[in-house]
N, C-alpha and C. Protein backbone atom coordinates (compact mmCIF):
# COMPACT_ATOMS: atom_id res chain seq x y z
N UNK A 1 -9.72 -22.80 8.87
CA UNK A 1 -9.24 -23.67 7.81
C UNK A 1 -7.76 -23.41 7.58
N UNK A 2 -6.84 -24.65 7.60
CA UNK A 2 -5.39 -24.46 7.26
C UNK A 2 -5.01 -25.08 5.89
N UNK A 3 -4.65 -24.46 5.14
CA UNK A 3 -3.87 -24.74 3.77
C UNK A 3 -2.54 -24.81 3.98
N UNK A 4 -2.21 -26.04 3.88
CA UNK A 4 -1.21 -26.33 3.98
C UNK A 4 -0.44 -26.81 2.33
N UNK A 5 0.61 -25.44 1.71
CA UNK A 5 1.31 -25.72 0.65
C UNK A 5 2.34 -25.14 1.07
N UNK A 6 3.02 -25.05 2.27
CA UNK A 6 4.42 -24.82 2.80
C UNK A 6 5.06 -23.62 2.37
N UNK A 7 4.36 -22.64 1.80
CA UNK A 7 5.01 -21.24 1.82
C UNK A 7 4.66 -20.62 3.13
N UNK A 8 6.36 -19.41 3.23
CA UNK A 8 5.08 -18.95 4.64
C UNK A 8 4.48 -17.44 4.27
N UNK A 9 4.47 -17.37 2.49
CA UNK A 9 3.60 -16.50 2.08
C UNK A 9 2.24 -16.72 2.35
N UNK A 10 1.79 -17.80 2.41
CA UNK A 10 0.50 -18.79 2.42
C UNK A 10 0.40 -18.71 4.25
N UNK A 11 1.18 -19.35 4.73
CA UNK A 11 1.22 -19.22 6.40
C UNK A 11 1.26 -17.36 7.01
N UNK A 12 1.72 -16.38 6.16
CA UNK A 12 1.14 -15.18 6.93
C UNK A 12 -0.08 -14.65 6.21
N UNK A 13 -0.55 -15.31 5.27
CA UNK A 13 -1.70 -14.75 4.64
C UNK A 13 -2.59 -15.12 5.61
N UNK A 14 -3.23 -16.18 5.98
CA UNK A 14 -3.93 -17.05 6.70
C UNK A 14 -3.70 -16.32 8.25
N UNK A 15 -2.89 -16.24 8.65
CA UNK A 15 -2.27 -16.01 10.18
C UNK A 15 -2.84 -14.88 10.48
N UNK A 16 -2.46 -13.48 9.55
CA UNK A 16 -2.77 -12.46 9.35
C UNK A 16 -4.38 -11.96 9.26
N UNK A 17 -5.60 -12.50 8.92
CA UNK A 17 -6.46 -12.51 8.06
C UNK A 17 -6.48 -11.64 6.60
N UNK A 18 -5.61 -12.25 5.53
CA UNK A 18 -5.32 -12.11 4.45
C UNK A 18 -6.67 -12.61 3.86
N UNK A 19 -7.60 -11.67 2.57
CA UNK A 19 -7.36 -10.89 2.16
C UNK A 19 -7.57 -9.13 2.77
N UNK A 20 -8.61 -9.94 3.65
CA UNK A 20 -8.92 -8.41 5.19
C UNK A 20 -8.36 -7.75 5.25
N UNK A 21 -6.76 -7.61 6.02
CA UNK A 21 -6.06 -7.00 6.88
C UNK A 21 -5.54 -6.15 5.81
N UNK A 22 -4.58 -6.52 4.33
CA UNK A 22 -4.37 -6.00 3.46
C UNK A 22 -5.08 -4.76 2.68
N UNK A 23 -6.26 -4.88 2.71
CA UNK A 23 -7.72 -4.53 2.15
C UNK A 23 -7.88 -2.87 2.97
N UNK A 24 -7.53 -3.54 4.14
CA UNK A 24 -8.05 -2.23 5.64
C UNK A 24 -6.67 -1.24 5.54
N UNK A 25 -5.53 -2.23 5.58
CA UNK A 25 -4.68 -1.15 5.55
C UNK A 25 -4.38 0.11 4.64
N UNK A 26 -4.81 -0.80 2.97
CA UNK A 26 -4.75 0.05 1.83
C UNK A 26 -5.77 1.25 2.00
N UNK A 27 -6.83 0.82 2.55
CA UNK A 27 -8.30 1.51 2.65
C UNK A 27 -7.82 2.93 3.80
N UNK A 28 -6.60 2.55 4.96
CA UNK A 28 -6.71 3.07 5.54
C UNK A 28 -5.36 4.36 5.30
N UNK A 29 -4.44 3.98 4.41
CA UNK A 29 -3.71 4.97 3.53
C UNK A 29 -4.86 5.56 2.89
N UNK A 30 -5.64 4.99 2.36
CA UNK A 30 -6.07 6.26 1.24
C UNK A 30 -7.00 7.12 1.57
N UNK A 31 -7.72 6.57 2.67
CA UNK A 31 -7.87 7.91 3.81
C UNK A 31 -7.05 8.62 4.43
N UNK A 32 -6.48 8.65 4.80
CA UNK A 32 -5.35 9.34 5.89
C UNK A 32 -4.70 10.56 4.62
N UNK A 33 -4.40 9.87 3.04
CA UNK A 33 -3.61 10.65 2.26
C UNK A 33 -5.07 12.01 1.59
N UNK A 34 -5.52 11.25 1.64
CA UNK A 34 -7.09 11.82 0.92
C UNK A 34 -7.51 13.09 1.75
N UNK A 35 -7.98 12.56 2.78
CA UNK A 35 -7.76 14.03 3.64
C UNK A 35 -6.74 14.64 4.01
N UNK A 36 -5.35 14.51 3.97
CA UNK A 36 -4.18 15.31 4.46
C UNK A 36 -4.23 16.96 3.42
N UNK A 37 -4.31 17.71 4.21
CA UNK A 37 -4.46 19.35 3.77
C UNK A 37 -3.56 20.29 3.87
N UNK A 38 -2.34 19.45 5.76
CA UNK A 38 -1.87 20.27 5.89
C UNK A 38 -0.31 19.13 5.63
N UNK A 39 1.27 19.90 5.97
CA UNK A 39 1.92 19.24 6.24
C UNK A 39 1.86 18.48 7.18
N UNK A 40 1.38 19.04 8.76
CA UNK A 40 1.15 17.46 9.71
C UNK A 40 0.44 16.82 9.38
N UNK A 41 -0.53 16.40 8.81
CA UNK A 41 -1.76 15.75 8.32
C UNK A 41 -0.68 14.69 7.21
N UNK A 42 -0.03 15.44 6.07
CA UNK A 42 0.31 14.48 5.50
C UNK A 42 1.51 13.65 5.90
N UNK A 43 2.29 14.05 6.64
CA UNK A 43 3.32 13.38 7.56
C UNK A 43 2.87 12.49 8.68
N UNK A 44 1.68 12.48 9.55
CA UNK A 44 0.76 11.82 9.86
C UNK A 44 0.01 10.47 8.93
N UNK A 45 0.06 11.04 7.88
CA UNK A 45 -0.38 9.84 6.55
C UNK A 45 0.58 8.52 6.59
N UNK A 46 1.58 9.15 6.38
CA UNK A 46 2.67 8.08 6.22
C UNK A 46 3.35 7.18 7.76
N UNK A 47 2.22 7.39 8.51
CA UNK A 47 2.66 6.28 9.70
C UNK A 47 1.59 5.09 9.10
N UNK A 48 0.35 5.41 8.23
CA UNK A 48 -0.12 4.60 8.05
C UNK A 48 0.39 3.83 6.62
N UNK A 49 0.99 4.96 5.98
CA UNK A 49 1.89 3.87 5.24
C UNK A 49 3.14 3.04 5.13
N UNK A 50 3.88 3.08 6.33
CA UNK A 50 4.80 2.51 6.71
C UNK A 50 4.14 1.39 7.16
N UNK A 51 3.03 1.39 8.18
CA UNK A 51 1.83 -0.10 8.62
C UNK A 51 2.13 -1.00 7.23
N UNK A 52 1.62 -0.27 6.13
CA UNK A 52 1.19 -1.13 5.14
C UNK A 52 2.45 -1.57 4.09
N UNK A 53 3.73 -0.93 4.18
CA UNK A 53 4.46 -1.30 3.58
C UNK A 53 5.29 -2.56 4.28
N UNK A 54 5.42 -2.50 5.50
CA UNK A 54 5.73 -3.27 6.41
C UNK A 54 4.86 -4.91 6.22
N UNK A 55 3.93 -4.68 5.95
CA UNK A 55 3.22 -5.93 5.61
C UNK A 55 3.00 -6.68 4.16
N UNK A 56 3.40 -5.80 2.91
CA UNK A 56 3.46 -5.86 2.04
C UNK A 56 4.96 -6.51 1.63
N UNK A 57 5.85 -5.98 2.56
CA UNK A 57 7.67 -6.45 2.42
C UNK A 57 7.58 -7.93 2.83
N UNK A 58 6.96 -8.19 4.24
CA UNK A 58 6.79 -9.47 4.66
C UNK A 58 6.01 -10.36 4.10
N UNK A 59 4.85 -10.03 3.34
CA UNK A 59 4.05 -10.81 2.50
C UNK A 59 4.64 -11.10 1.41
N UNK A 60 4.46 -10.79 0.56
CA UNK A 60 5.32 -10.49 -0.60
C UNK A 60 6.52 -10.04 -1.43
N UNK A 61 7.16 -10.44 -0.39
CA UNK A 61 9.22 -9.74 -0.57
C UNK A 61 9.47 -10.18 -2.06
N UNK A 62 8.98 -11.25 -2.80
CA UNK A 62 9.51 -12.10 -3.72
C UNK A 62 8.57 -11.97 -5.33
N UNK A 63 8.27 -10.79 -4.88
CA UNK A 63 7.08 -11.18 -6.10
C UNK A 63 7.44 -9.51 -6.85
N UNK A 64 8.02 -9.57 -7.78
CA UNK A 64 8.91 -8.55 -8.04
C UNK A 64 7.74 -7.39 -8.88
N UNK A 65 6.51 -7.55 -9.38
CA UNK A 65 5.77 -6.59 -9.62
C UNK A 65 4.83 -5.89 -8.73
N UNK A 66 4.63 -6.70 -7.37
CA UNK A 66 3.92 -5.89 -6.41
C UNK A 66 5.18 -4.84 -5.01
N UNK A 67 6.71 -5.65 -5.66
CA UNK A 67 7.50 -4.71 -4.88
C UNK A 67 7.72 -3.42 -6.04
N UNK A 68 7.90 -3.63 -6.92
CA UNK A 68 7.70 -2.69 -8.04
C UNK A 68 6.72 -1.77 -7.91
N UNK A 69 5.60 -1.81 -7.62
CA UNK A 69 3.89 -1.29 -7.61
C UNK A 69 4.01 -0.45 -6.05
N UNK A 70 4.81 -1.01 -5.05
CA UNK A 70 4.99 -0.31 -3.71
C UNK A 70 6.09 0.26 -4.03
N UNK A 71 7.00 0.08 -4.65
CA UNK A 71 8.14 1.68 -4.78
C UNK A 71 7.72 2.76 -5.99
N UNK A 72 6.53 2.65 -6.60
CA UNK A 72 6.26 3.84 -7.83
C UNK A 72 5.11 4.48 -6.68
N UNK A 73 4.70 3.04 -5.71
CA UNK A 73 4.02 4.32 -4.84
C UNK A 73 4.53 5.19 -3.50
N UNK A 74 5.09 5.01 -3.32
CA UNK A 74 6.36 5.70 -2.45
C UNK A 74 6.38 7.15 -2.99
N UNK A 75 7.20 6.89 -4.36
CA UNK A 75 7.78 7.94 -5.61
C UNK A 75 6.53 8.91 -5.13
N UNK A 76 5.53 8.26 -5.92
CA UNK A 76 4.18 9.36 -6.14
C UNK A 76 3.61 9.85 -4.55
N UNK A 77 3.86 9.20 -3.17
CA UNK A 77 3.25 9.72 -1.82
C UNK A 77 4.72 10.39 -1.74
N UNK A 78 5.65 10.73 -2.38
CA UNK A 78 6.31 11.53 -2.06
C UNK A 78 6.40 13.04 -2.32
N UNK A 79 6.36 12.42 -4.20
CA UNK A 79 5.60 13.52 -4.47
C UNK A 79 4.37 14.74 -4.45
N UNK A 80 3.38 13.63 -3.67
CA UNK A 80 2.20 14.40 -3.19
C UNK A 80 2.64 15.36 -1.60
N UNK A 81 3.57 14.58 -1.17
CA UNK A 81 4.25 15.25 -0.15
C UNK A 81 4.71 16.66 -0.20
N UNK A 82 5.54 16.34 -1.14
CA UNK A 82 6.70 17.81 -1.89
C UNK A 82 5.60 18.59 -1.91
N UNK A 83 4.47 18.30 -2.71
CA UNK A 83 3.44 19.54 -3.33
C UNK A 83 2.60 20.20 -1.99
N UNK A 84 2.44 19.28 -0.97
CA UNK A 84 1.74 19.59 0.28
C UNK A 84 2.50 20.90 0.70
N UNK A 85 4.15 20.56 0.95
CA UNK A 85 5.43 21.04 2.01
C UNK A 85 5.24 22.56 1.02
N UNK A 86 5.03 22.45 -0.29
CA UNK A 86 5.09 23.86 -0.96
C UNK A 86 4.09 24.39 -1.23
N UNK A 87 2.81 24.15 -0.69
CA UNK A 87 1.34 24.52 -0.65
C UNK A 87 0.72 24.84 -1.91
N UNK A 88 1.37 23.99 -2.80
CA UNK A 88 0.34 23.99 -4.21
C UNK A 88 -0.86 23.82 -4.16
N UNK A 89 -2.19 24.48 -4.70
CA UNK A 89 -3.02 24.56 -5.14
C UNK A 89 -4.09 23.09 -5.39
N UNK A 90 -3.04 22.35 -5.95
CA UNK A 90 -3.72 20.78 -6.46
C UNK A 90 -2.54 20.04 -5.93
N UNK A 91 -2.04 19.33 -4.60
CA UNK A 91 -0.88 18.25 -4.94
C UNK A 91 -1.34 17.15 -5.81
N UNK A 92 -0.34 16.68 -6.23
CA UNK A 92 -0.03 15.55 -7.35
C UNK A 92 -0.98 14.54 -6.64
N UNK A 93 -1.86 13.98 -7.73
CA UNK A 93 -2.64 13.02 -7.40
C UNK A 93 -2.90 11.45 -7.62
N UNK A 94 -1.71 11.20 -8.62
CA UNK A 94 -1.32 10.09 -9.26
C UNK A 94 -1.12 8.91 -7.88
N UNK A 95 -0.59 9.50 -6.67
CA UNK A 95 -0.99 8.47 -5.86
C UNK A 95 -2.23 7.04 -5.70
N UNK A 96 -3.02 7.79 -5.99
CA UNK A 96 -4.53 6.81 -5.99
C UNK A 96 -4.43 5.91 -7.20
N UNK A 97 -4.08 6.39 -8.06
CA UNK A 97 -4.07 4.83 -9.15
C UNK A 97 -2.83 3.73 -8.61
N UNK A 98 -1.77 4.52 -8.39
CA UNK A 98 -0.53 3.67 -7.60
C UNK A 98 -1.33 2.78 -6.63
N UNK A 99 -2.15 3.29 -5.56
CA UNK A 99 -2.31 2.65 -4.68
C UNK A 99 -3.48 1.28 -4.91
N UNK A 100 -4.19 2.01 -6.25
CA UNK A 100 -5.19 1.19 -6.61
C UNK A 100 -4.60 -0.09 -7.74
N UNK A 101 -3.43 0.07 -7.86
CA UNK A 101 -3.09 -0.66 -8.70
C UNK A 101 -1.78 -1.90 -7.91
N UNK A 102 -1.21 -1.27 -6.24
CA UNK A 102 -1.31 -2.06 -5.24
C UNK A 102 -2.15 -3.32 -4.83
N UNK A 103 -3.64 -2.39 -4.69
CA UNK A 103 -4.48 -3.21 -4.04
C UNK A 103 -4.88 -4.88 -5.37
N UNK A 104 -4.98 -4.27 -6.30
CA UNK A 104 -4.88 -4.97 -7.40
C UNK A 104 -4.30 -6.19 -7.32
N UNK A 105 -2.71 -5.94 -7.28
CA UNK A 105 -1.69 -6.36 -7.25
C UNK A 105 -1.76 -7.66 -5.96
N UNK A 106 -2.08 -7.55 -4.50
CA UNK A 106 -2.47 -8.19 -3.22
C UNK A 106 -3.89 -9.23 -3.23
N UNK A 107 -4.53 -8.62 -4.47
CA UNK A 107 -5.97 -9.35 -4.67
C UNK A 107 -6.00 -10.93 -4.77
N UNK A 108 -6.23 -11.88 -3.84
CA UNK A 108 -6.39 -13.06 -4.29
C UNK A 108 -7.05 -13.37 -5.51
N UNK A 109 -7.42 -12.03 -5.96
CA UNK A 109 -8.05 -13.09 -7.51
C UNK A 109 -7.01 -13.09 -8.85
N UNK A 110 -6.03 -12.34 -8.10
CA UNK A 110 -4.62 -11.92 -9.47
C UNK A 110 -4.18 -12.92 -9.32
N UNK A 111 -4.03 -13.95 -10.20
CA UNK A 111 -2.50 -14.83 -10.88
C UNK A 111 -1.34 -14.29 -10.34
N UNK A 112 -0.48 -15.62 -10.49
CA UNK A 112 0.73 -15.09 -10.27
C UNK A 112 1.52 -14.53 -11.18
N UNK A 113 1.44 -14.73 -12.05
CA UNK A 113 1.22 -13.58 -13.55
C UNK A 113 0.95 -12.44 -13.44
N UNK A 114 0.12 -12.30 -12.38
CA UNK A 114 -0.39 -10.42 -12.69
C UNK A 114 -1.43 -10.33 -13.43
């Protein structure tokens, strides 16, 4: 089925299998971060989040609260980083609502409102 309303936000959603592909990638950060234990593990993480930011820039370049929602999660997989590189006890875990509040954000059932 083609919907044709001439964005090519709409043309890579469709192209892509949007809401799927989005869905798998998020799914597949928050595995990769979820189990990371060691520093390679979590530096390893972030090839899968570069996948997903990469698709998130091209999908949605223009929609200024889900580019917002992907740079507080950056901040926080960075921070969970830092805590990895210095072998804290608990790294920072605030990642997962970031990311859950991503997936949110990508959901065909959100308004363009939010």
């Amino acid at each position: 089925m083609v919907v044709r309303s001439g964005t090519q936000t709409d043309v890579a959603k469709i192209s892509m299998g949007y809401p799927d592909k989005v869905f798998a990638l998020i799914d597949n950060v928050h595995s990769a971060f979820s189990a990371a234990k060691t520093i390679e593990q979590t530096e390893a993480a972030w090839d899968y989040f570069h996948v997903l930011e990469a698709y998130i820039e091209r999908t949605w370049p223009h929609e200024p609260a889900t580019m917002d929602t992907l740079r507080r999660l950056i901040s926080s997989l960075s921070t969970f980083t830092m805590h990895v590189r210095q072998r804290m006890p608990s790294p920072y875990n605030g990642w997962r609502s970031d990311l859950g509040l991503l997936r949110s954000r990508v959901s065909p059932n959100v308004s363009e409102n939010g």
